[in-house]
ModelCIF file with pLDDT and N, C-alpha, C, O atoms, coordinates in Angstrom:
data_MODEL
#
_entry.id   MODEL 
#
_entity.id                         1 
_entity.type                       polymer 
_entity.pdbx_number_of_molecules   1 
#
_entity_poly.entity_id                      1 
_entity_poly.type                           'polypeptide(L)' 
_entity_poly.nstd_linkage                   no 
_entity_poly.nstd_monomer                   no 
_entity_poly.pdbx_seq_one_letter_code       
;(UNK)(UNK)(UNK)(UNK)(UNK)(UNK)(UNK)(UNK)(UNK)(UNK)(UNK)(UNK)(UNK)(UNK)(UNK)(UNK)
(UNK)(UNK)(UNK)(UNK)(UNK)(UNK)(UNK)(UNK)(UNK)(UNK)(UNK)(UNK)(UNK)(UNK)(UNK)(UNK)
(UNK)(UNK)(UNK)(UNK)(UNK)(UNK)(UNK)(UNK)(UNK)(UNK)(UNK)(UNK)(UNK)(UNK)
;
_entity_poly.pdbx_seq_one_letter_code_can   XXXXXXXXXXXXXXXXXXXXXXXXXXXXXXXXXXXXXXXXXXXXXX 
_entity_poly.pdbx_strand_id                 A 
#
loop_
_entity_poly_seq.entity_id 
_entity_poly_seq.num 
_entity_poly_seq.mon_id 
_entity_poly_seq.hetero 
1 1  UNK n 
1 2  UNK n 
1 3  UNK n 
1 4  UNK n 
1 5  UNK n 
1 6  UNK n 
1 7  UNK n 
1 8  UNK n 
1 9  UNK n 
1 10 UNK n 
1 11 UNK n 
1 12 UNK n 
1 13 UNK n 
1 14 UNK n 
1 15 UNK n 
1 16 UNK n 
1 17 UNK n 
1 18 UNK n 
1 19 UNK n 
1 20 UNK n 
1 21 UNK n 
1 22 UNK n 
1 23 UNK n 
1 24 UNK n 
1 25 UNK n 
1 26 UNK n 
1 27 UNK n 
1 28 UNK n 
1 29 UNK n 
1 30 UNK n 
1 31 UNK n 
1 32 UNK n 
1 33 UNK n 
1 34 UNK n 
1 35 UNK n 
1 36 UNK n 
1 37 UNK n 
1 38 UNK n 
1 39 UNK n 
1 40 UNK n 
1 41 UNK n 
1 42 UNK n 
1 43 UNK n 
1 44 UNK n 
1 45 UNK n 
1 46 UNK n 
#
_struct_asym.id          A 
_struct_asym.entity_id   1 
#
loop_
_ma_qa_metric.id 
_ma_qa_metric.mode 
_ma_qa_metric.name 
_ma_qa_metric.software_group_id 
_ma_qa_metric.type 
1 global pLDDT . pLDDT 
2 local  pLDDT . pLDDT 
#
_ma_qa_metric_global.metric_id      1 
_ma_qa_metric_global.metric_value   49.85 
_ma_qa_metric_global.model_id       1 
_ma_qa_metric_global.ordinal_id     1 
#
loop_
_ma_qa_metric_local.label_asym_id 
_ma_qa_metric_local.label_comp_id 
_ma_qa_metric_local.label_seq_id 
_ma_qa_metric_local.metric_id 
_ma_qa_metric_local.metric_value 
_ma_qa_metric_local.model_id 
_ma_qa_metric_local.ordinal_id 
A UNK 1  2 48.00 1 1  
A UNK 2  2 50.00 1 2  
A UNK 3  2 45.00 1 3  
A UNK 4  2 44.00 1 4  
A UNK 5  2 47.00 1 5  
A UNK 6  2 48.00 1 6  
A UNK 7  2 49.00 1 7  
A UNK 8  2 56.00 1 8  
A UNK 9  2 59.00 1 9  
A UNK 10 2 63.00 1 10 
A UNK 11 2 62.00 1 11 
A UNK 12 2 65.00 1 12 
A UNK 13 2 64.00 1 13 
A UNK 14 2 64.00 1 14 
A UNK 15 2 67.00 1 15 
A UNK 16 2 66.00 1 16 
A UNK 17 2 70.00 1 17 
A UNK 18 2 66.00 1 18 
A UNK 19 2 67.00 1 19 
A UNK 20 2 67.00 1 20 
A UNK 21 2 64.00 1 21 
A UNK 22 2 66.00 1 22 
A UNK 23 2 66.00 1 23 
A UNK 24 2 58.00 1 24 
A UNK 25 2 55.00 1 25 
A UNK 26 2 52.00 1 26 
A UNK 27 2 49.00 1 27 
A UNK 28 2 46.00 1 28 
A UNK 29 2 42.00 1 29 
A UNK 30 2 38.00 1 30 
A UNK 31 2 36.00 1 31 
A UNK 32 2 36.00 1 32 
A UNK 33 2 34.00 1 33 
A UNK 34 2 35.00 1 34 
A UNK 35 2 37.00 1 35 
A UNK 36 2 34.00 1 36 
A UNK 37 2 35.00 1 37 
A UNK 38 2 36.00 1 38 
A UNK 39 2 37.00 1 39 
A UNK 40 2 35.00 1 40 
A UNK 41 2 34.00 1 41 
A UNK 42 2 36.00 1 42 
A UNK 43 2 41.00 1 43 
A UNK 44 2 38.00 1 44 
A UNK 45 2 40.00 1 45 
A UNK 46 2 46.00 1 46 
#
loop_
_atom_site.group_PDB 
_atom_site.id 
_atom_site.type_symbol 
_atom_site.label_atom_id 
_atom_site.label_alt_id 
_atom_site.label_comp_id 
_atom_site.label_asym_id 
_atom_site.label_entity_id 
_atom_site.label_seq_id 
_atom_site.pdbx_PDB_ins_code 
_atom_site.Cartn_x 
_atom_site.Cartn_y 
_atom_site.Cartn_z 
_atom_site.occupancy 
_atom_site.B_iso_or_equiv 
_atom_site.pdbx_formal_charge 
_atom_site.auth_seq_id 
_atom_site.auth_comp_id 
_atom_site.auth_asym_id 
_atom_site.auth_atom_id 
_atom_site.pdbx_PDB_model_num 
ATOM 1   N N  . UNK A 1 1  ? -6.918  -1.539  5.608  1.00 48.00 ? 1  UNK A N  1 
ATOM 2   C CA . UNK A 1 1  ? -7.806  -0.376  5.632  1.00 48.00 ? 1  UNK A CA 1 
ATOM 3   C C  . UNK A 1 1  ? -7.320  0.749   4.744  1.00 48.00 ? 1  UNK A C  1 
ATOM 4   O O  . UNK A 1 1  ? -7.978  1.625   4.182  1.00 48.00 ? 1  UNK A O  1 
ATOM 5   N N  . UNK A 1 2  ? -5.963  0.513   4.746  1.00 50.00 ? 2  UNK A N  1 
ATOM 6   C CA . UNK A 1 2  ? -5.372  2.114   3.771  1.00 50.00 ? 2  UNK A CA 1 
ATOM 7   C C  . UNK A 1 2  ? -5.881  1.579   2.265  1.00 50.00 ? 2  UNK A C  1 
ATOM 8   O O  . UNK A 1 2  ? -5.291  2.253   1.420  1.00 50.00 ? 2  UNK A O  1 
ATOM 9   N N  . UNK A 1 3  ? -6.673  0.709   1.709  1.00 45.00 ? 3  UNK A N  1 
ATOM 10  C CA . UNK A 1 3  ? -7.099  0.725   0.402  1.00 45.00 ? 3  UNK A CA 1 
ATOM 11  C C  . UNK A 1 3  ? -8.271  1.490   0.078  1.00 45.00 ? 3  UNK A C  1 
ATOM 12  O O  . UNK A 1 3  ? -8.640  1.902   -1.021 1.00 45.00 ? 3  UNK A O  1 
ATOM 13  N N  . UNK A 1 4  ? -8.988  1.659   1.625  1.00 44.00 ? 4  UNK A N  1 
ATOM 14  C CA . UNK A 1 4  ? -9.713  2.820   1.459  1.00 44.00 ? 4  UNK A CA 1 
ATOM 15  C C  . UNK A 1 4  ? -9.517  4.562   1.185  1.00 44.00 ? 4  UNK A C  1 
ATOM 16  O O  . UNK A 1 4  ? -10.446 5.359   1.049  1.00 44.00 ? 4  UNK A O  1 
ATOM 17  N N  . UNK A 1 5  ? -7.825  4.930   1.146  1.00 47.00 ? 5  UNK A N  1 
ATOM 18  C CA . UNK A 1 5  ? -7.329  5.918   0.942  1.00 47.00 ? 5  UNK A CA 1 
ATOM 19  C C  . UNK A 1 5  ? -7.371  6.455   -0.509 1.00 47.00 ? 5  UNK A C  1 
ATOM 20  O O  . UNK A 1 5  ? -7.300  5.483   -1.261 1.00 47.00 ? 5  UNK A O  1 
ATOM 21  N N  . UNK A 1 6  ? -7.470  7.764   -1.297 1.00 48.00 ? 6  UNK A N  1 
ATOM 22  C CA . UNK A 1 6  ? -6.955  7.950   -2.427 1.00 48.00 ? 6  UNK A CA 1 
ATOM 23  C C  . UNK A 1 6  ? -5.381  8.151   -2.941 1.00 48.00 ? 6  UNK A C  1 
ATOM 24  O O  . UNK A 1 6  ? -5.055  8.214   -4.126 1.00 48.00 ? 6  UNK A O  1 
ATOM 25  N N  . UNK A 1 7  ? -4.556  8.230   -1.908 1.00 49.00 ? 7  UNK A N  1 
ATOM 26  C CA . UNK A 1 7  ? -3.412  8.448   -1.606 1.00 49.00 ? 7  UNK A CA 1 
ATOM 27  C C  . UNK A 1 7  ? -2.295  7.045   -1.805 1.00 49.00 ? 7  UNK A C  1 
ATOM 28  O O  . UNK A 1 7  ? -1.963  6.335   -0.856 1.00 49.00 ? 7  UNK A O  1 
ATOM 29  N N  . UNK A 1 8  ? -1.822  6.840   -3.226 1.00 56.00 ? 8  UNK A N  1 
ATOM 30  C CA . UNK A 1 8  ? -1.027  5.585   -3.177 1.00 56.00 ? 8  UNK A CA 1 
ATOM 31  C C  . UNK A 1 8  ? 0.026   5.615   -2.032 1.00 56.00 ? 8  UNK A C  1 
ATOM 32  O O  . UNK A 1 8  ? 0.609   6.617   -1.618 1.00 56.00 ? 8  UNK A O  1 
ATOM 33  N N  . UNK A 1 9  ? 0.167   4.273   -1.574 1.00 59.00 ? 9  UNK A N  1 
ATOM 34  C CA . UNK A 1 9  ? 0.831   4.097   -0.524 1.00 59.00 ? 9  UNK A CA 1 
ATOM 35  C C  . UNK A 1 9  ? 1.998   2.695   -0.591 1.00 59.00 ? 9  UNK A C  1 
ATOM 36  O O  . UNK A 1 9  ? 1.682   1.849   -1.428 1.00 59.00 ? 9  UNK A O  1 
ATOM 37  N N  . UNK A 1 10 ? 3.116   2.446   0.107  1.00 63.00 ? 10 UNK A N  1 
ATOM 38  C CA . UNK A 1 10 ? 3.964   1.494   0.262  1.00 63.00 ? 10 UNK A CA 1 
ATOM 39  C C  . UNK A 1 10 ? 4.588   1.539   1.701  1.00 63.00 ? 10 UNK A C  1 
ATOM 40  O O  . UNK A 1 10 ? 4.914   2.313   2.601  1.00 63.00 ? 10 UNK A O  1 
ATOM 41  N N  . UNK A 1 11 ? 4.544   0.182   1.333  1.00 62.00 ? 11 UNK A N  1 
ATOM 42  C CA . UNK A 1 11 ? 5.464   -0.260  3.075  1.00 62.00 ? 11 UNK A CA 1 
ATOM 43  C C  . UNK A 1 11 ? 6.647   -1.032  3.010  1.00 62.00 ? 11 UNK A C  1 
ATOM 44  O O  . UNK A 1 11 ? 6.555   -2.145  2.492  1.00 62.00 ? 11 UNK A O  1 
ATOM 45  N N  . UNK A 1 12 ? 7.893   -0.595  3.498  1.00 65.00 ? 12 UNK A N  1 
ATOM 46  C CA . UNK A 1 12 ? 8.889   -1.235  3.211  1.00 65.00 ? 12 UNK A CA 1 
ATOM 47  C C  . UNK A 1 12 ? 9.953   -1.227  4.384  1.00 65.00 ? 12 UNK A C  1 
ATOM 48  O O  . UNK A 1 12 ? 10.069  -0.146  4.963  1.00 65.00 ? 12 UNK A O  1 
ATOM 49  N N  . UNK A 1 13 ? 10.797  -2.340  4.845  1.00 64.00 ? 13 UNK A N  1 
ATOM 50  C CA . UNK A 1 13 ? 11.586  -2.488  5.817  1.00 64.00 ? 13 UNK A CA 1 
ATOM 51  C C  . UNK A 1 13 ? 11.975  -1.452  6.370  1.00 64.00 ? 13 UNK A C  1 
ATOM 52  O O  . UNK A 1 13 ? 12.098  -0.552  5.538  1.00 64.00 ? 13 UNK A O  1 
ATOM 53  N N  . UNK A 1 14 ? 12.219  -1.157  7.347  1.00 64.00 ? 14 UNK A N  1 
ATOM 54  C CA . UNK A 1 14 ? 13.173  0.199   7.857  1.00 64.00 ? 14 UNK A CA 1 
ATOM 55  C C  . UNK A 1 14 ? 14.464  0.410   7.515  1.00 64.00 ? 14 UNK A C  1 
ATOM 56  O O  . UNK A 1 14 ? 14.957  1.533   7.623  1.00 64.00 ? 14 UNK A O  1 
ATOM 57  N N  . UNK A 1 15 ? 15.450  -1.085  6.875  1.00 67.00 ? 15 UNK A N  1 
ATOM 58  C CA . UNK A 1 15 ? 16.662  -0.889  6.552  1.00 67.00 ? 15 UNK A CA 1 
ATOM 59  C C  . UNK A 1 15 ? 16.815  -0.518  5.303  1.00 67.00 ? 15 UNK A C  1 
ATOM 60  O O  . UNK A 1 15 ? 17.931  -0.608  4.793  1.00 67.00 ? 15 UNK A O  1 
ATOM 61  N N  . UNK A 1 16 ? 15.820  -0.075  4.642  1.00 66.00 ? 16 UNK A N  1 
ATOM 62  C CA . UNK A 1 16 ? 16.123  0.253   3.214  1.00 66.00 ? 16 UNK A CA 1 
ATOM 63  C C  . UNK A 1 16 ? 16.710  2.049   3.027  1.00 66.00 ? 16 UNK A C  1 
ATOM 64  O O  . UNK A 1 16 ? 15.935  2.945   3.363  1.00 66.00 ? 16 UNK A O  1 
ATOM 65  N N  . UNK A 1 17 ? 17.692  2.289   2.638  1.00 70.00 ? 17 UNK A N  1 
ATOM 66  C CA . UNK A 1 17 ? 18.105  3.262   2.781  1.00 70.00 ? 17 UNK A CA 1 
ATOM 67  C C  . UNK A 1 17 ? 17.535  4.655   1.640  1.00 70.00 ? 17 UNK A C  1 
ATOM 68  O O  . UNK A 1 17 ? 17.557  4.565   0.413  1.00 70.00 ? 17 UNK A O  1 
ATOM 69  N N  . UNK A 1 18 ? 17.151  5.637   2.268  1.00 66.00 ? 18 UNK A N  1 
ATOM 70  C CA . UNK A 1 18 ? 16.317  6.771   1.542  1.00 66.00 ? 18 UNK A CA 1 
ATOM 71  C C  . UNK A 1 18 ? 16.489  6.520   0.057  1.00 66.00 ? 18 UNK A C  1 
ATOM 72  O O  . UNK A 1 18 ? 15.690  6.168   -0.810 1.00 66.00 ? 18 UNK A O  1 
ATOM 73  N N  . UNK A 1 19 ? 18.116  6.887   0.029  1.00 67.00 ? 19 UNK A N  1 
ATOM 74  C CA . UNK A 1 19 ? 18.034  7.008   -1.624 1.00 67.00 ? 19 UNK A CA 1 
ATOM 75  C C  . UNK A 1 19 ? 17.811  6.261   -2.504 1.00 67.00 ? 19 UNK A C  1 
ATOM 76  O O  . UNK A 1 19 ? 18.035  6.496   -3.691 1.00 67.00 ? 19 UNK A O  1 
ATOM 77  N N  . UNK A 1 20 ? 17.019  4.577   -1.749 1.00 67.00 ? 20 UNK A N  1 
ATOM 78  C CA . UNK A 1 20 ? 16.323  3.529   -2.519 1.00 67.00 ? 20 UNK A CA 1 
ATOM 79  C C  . UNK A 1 20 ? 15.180  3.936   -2.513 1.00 67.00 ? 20 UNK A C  1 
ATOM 80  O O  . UNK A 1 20 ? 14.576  3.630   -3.541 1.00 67.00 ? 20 UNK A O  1 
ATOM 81  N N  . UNK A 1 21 ? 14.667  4.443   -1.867 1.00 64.00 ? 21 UNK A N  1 
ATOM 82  C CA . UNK A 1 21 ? 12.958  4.419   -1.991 1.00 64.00 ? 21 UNK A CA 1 
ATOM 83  C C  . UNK A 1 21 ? 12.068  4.668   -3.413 1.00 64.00 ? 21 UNK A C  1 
ATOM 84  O O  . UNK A 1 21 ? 11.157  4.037   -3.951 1.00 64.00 ? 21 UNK A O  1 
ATOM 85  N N  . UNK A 1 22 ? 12.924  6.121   -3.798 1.00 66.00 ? 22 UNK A N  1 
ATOM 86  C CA . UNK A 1 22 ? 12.100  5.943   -5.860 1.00 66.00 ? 22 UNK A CA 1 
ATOM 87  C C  . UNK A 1 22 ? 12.060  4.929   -6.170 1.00 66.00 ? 22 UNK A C  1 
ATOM 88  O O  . UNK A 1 22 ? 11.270  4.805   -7.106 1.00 66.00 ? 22 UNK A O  1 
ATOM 89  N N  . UNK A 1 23 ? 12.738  3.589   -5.741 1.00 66.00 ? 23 UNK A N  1 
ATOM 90  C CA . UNK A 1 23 ? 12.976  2.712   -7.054 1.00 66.00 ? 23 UNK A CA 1 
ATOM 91  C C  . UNK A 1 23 ? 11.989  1.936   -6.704 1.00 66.00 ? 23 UNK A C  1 
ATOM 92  O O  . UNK A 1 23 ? 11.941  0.930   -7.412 1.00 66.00 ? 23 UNK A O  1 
ATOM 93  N N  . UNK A 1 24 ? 11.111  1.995   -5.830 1.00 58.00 ? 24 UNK A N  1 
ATOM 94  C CA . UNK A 1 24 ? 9.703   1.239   -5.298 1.00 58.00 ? 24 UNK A CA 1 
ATOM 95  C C  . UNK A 1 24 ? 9.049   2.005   -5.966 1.00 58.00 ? 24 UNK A C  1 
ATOM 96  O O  . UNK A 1 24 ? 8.008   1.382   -6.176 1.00 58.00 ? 24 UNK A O  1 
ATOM 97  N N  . UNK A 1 25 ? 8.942   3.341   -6.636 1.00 55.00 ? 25 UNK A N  1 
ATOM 98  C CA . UNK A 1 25 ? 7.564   3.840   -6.601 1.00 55.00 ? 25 UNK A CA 1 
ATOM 99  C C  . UNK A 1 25 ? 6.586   3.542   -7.789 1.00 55.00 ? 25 UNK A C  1 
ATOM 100 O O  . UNK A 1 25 ? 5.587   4.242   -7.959 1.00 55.00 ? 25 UNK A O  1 
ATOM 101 N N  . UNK A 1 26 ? 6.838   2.677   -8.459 1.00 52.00 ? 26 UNK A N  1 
ATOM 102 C CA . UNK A 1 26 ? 6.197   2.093   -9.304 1.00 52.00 ? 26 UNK A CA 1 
ATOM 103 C C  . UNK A 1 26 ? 5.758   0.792   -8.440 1.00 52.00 ? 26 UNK A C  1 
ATOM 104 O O  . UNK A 1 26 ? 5.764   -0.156  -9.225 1.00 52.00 ? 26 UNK A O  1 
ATOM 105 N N  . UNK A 1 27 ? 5.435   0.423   -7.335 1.00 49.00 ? 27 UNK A N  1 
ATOM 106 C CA . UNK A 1 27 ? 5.113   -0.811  -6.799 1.00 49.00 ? 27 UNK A CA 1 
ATOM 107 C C  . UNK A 1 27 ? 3.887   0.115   -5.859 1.00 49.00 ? 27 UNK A C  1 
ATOM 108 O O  . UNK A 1 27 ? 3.066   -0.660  -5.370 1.00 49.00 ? 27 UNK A O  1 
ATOM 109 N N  . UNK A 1 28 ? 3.527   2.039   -5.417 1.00 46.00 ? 28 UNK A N  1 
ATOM 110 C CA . UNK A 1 28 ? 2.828   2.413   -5.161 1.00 46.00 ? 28 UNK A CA 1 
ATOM 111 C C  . UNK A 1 28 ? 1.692   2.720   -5.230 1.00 46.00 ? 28 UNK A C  1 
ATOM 112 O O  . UNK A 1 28 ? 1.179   3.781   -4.875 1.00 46.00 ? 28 UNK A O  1 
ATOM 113 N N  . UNK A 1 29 ? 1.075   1.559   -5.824 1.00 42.00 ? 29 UNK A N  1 
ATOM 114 C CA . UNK A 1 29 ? -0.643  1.233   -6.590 1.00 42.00 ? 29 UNK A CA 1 
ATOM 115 C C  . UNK A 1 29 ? -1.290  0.316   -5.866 1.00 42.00 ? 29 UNK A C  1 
ATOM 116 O O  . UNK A 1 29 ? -0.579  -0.427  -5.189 1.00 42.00 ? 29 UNK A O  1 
ATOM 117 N N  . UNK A 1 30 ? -2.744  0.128   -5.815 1.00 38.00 ? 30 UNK A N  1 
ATOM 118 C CA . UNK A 1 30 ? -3.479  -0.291  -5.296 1.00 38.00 ? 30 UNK A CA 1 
ATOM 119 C C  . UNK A 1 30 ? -3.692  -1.743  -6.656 1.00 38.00 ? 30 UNK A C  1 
ATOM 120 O O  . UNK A 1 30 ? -3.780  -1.214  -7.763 1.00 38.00 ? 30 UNK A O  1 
ATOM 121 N N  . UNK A 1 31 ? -3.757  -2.915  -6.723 1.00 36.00 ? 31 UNK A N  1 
ATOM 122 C CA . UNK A 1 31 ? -4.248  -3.341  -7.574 1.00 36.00 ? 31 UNK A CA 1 
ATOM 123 C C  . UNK A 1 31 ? -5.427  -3.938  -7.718 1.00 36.00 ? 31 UNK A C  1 
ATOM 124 O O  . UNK A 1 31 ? -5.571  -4.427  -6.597 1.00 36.00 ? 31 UNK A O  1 
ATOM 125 N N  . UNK A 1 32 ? -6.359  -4.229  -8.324 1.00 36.00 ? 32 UNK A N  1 
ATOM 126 C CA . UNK A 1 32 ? -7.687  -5.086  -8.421 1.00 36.00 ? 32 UNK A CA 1 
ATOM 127 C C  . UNK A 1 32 ? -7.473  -6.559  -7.607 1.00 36.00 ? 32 UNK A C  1 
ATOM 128 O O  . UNK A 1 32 ? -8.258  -7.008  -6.772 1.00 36.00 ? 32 UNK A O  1 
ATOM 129 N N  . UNK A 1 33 ? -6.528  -7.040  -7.946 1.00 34.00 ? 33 UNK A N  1 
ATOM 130 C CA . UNK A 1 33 ? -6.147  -8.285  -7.249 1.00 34.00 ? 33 UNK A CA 1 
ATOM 131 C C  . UNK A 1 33 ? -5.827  -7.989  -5.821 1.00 34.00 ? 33 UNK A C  1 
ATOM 132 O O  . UNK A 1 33 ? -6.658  -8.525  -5.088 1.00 34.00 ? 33 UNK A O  1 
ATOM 133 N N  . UNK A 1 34 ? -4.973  -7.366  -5.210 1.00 35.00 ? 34 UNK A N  1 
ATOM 134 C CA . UNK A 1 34 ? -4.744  -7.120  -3.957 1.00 35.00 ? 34 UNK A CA 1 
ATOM 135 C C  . UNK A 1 34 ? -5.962  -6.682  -3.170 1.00 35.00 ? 34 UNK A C  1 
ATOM 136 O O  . UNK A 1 34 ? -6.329  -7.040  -2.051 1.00 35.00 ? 34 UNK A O  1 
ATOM 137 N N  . UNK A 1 35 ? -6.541  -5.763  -4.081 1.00 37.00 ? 35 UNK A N  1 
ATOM 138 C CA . UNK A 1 35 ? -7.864  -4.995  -3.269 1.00 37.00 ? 35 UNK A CA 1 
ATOM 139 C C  . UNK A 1 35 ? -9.444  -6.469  -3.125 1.00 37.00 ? 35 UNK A C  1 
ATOM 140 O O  . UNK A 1 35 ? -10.403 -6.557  -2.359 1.00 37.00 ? 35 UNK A O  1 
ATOM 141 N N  . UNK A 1 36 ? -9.041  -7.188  -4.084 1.00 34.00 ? 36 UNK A N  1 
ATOM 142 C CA . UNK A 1 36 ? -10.078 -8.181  -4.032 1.00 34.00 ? 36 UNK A CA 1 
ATOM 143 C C  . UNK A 1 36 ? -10.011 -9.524  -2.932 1.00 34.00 ? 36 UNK A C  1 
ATOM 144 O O  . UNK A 1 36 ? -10.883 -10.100 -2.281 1.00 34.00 ? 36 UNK A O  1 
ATOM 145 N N  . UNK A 1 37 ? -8.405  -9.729  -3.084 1.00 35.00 ? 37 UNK A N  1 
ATOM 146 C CA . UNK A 1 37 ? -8.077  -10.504 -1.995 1.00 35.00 ? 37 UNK A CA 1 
ATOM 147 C C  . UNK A 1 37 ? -8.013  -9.962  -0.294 1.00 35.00 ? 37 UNK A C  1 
ATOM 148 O O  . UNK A 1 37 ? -7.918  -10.591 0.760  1.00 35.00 ? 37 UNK A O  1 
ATOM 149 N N  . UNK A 1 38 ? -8.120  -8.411  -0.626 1.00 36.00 ? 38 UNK A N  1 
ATOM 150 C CA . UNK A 1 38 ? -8.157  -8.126  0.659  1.00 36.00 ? 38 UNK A CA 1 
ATOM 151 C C  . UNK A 1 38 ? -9.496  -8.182  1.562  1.00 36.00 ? 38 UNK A C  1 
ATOM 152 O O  . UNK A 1 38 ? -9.571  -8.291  2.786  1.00 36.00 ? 38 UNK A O  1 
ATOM 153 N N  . UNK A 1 39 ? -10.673 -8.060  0.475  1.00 37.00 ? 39 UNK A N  1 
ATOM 154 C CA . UNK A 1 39 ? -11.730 -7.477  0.751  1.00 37.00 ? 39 UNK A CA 1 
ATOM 155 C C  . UNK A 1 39 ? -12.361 -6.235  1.500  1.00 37.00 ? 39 UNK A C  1 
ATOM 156 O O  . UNK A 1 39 ? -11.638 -5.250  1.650  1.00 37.00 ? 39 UNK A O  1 
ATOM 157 N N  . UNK A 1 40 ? -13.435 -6.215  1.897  1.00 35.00 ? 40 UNK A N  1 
ATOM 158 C CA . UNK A 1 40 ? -13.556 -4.988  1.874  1.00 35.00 ? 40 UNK A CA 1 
ATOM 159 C C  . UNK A 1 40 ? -13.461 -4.922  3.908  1.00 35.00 ? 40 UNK A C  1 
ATOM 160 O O  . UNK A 1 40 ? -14.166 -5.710  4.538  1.00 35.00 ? 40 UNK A O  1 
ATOM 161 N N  . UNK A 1 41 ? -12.935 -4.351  4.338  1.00 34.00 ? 41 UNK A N  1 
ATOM 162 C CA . UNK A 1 41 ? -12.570 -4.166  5.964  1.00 34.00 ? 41 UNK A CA 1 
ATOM 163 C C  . UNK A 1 41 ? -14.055 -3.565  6.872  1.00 34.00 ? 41 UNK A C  1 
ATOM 164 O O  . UNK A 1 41 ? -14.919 -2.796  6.452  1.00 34.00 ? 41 UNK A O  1 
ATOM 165 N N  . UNK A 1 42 ? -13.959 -4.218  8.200  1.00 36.00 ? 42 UNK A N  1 
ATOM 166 C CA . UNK A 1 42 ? -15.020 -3.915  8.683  1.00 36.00 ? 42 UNK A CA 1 
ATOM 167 C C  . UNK A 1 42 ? -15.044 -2.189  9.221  1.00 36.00 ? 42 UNK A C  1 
ATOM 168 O O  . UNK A 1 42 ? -14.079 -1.450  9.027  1.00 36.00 ? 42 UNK A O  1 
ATOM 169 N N  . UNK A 1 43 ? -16.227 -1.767  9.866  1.00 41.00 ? 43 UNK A N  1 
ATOM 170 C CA . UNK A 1 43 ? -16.024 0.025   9.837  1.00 41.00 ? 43 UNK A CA 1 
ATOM 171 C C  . UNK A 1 43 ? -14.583 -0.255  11.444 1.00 41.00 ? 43 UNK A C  1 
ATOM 172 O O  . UNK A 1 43 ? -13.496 0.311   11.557 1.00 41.00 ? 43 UNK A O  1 
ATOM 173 N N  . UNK A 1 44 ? -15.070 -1.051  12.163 1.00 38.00 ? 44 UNK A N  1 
ATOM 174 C CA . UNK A 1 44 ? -13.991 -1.247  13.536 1.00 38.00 ? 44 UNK A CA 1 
ATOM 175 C C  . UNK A 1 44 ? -12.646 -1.245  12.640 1.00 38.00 ? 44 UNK A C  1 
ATOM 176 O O  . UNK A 1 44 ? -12.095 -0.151  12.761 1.00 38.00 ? 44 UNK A O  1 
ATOM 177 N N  . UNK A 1 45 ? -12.201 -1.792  12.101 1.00 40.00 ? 45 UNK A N  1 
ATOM 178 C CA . UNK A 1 45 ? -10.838 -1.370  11.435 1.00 40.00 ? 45 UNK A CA 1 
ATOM 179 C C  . UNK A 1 45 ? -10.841 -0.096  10.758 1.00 40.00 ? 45 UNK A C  1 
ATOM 180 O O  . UNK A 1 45 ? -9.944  0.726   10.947 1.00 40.00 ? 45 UNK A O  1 
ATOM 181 N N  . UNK A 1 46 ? -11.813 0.104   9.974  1.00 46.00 ? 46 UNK A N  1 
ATOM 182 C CA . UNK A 1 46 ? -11.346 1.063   9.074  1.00 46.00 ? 46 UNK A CA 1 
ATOM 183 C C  . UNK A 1 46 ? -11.463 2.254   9.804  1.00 46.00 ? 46 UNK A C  1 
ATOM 184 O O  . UNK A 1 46 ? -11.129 3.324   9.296  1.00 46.00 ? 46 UNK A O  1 
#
């Protein structure tokens, strides 16, 4: 449902320690492929 957000977003283990997190933020995009395989979510989820 968060592909319906304008707000790039990531999800990542809890053990990853803060001062790693920049190095994801190029993985914080929505892509055409992900968003197509996801399809589009019903309104009950979203």
């Amino acid at each position: 449902a968060l592909q319906f957000t304008e707000e790039p977003l990531l999800c990542l283990p809890a053990c990853v320690p803060p001062e790693k997190i920049p190095s994801y933020k190029g993985k914080m995009f929505w892509s055409n492929t992900v968003s197509t395989n996801l399809g589009r979510c019903s309104e009950v989820v979203a």
